[in-house]
N, C-alpha and C. Protein backbone atom coordinates (compact mmCIF):
# COMPACT_ATOMS: atom_id res chain seq x y z
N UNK A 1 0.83 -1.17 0.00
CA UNK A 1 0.00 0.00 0.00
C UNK A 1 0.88 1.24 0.00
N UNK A 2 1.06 2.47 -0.89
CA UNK A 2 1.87 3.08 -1.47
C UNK A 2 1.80 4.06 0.01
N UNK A 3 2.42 4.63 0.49
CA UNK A 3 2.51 5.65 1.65
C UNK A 3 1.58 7.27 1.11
N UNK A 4 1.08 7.63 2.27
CA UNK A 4 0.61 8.97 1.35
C UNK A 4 2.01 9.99 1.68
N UNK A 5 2.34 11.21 0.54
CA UNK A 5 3.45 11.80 0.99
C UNK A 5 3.05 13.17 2.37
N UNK A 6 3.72 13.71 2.63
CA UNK A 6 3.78 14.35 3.81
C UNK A 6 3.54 15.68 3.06
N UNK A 7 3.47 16.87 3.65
CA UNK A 7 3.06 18.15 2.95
C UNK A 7 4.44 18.81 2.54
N UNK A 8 5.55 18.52 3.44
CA UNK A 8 6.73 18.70 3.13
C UNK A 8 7.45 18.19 2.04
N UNK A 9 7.45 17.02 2.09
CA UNK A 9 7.37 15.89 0.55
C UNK A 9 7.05 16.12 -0.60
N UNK A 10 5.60 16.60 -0.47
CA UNK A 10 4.58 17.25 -1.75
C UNK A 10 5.08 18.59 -2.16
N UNK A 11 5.72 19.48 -0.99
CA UNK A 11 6.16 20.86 -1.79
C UNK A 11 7.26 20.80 -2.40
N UNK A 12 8.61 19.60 -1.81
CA UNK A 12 9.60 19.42 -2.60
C UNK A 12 9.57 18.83 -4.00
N UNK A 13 8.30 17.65 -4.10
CA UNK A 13 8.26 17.42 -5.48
C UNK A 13 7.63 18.49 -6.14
N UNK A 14 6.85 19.29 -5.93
CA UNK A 14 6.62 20.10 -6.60
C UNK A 14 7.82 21.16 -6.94
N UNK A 15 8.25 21.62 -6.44
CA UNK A 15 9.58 22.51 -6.73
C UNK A 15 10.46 21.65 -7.40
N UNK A 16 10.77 20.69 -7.01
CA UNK A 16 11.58 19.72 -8.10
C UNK A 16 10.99 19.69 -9.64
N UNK A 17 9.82 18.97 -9.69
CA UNK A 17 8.84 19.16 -10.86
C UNK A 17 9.27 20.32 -11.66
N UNK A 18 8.55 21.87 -10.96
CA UNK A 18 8.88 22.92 -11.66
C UNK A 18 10.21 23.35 -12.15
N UNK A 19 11.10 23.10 -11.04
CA UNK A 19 12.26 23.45 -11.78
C UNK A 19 13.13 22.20 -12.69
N UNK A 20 12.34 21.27 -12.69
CA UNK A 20 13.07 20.23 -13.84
C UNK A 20 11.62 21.03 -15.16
N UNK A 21 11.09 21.49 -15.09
CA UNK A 21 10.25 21.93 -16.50
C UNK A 21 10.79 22.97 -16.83
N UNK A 22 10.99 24.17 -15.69
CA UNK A 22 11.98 25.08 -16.32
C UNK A 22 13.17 24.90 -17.21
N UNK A 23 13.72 24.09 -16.49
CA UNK A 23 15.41 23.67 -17.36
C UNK A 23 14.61 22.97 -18.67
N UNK A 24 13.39 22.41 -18.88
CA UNK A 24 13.43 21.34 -20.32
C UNK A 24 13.32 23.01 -20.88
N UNK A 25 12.36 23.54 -20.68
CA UNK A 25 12.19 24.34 -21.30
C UNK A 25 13.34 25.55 -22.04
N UNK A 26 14.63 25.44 -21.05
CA UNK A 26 15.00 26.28 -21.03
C UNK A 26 16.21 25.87 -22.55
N UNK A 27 16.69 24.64 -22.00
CA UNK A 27 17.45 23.39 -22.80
C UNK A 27 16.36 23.64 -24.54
N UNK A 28 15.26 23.51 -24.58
CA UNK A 28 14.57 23.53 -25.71
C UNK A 28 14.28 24.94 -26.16
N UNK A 29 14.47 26.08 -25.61
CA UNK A 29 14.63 27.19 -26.12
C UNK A 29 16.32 27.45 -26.82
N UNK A 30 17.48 26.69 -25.96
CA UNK A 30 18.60 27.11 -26.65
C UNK A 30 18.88 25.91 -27.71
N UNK A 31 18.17 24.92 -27.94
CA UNK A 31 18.75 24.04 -28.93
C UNK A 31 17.57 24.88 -30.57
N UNK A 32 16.24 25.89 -30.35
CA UNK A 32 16.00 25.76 -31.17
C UNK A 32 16.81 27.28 -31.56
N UNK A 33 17.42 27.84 -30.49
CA UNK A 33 17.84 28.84 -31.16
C UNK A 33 19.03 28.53 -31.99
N UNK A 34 19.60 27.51 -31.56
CA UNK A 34 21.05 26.69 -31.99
C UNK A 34 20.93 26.77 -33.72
N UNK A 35 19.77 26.20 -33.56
CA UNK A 35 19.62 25.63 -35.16
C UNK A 35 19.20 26.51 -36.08
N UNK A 36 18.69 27.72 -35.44
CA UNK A 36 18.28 28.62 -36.33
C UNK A 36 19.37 29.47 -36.54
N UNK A 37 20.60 29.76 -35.53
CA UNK A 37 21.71 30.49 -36.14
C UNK A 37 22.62 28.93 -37.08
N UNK A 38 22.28 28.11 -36.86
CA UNK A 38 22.86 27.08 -37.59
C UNK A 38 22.62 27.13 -39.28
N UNK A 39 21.60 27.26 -39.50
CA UNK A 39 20.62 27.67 -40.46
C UNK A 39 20.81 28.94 -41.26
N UNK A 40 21.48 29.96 -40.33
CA UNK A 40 21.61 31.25 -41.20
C UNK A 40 23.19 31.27 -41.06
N UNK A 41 23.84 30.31 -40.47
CA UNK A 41 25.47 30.39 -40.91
C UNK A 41 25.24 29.69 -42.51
N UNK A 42 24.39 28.72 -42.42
CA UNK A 42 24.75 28.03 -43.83
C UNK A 42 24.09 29.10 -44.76
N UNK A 43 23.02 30.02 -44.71
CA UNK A 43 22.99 30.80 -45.82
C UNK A 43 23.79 31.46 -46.11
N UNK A 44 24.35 32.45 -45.08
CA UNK A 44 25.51 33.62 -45.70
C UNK A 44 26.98 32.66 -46.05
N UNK A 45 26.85 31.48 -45.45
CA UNK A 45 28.40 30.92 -46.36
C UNK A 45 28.09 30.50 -47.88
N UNK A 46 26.63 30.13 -47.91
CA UNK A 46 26.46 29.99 -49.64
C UNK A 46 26.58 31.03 -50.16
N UNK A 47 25.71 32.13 -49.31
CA UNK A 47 25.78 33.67 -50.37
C UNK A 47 27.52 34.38 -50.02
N UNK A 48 28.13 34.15 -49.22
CA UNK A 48 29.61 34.21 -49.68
C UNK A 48 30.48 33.32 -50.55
N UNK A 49 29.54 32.03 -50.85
CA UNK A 49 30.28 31.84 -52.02
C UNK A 49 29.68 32.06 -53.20
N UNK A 50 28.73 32.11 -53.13
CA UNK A 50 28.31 32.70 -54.92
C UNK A 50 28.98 33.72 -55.26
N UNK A 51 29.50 34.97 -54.01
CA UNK A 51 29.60 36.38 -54.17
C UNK A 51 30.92 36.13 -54.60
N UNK A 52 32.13 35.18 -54.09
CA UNK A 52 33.05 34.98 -54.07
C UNK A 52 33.07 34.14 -55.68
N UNK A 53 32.30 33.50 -56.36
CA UNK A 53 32.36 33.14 -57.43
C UNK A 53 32.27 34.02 -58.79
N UNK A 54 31.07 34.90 -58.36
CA UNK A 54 30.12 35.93 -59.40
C UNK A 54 31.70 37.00 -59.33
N UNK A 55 32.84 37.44 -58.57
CA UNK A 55 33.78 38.01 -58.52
C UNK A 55 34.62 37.43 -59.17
N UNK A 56 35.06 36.19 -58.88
CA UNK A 56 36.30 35.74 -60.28
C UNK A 56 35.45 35.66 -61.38
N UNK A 57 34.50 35.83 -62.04
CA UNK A 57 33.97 35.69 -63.00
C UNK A 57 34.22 36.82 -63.53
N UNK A 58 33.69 38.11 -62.70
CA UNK A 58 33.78 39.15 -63.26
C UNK A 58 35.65 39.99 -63.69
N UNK A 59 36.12 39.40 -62.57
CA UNK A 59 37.71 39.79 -62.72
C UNK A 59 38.15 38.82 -64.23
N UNK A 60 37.68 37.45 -64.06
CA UNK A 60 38.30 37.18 -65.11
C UNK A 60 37.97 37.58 -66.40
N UNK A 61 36.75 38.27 -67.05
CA UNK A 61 36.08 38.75 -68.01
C UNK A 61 36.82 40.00 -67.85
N UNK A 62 37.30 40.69 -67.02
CA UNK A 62 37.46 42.09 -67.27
C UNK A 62 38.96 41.77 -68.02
N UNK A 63 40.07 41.01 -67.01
CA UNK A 63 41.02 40.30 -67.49
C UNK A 63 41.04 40.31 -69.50
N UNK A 64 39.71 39.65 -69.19
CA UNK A 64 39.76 39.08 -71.33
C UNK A 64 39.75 39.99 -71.76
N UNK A 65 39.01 40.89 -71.43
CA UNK A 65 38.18 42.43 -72.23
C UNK A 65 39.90 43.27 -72.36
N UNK A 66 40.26 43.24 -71.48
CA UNK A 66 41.82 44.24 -71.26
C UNK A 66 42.30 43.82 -72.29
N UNK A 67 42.86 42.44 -72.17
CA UNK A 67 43.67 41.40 -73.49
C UNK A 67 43.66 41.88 -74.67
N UNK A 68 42.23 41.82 -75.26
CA UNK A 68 41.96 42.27 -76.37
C UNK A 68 41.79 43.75 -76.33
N UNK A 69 42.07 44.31 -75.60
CA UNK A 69 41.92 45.68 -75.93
C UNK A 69 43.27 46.32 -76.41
N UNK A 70 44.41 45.57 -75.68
CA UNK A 70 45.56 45.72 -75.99
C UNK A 70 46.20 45.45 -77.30
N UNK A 71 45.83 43.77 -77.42
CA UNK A 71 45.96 42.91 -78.82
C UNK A 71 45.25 44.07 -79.61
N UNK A 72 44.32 45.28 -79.59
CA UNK A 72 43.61 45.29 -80.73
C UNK A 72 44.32 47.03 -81.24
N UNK A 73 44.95 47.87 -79.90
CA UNK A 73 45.69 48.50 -79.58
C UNK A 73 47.21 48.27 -80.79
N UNK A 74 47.73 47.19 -79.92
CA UNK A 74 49.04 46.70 -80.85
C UNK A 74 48.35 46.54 -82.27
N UNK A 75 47.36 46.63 -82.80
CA UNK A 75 47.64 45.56 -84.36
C UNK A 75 46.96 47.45 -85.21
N UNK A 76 46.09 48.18 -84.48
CA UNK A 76 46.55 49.67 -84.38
C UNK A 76 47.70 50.25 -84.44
N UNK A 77 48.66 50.36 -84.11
CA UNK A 77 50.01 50.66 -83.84
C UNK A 77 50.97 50.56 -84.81
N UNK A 78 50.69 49.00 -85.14
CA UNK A 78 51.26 48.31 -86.18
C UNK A 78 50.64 48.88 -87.58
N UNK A 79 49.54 48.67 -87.80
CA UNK A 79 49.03 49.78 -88.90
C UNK A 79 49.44 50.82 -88.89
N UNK A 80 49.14 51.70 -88.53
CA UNK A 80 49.81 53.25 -88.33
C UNK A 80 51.27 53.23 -89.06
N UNK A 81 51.46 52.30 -88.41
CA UNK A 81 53.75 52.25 -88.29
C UNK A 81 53.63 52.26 -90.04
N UNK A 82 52.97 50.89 -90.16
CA UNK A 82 53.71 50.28 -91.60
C UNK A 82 52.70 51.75 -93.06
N UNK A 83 51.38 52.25 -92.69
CA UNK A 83 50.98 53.53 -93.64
C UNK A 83 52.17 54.78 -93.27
N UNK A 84 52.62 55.07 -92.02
CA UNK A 84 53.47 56.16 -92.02
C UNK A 84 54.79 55.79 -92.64
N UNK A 85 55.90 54.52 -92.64
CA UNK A 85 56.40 54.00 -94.01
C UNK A 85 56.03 54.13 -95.10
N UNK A 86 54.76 53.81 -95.34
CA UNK A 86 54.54 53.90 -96.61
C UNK A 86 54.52 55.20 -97.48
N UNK A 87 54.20 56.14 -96.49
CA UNK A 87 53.78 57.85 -97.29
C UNK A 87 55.20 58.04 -97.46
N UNK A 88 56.12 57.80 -96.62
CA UNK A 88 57.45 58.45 -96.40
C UNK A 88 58.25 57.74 -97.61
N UNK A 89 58.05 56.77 -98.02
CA UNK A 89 58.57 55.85 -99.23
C UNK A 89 58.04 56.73 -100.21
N UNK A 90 56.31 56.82 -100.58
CA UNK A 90 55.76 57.84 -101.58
C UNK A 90 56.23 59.30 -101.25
N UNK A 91 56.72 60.07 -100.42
CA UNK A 91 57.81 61.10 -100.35
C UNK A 91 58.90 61.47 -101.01
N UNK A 92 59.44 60.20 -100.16
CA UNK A 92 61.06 59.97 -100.85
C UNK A 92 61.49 59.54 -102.73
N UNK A 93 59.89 59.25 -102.85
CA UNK A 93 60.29 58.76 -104.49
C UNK A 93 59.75 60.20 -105.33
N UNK A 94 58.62 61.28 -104.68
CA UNK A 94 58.47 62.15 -105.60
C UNK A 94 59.35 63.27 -105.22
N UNK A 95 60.55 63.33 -104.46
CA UNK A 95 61.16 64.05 -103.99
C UNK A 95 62.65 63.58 -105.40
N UNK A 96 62.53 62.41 -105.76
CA UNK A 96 63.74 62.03 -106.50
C UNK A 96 63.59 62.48 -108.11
């Protein structure tokens, strides 16, 4: 036959009780906050790497664009050179 508890008994389980619900509670407030900064570390490391991708993309395109601007620069240059020869040749022959 189970004992009845004492009033002293009954207030300790009760304070026990409450403060073991406090702590679940408290334990289940920091694991869901856990996961929700868990959750937004993994977004900004994706959106730092796209950002970090969409950047060598753009460096390397600017890279190409320069290349040929130069290549197109030099083959300019080179024209110029070889018509200013050429007048100076048509110079030198109606000068003779």
């Amino acid at each position: 036959m189970p004992s009845v508890p004492t009033p002293e008994e009954n207030a300790l389980m009760n304070a026990g009780e409450t403060i073991g619900a406090a702590a679940g509670k408290a334990v289940a407030g920091a694991k869901r906050t856990a996961a929700a900064v868990d959750e937004q570390k993994a977004r900004l490391a994706g959106a730092a790497s796209v950002a970090k991708t969409e950047a060598r993309r753009v460096v390397r395109e600017t890279k190409r664009e320069a290349k040929k601007a130069v290549r197109s620069a030099r083959k300019v240059a080179a024209s110029a050179k070889r018509s200013a020869k050429r007048v100076a040749r048509k110079l030198k022959r109606k000068r003779r």
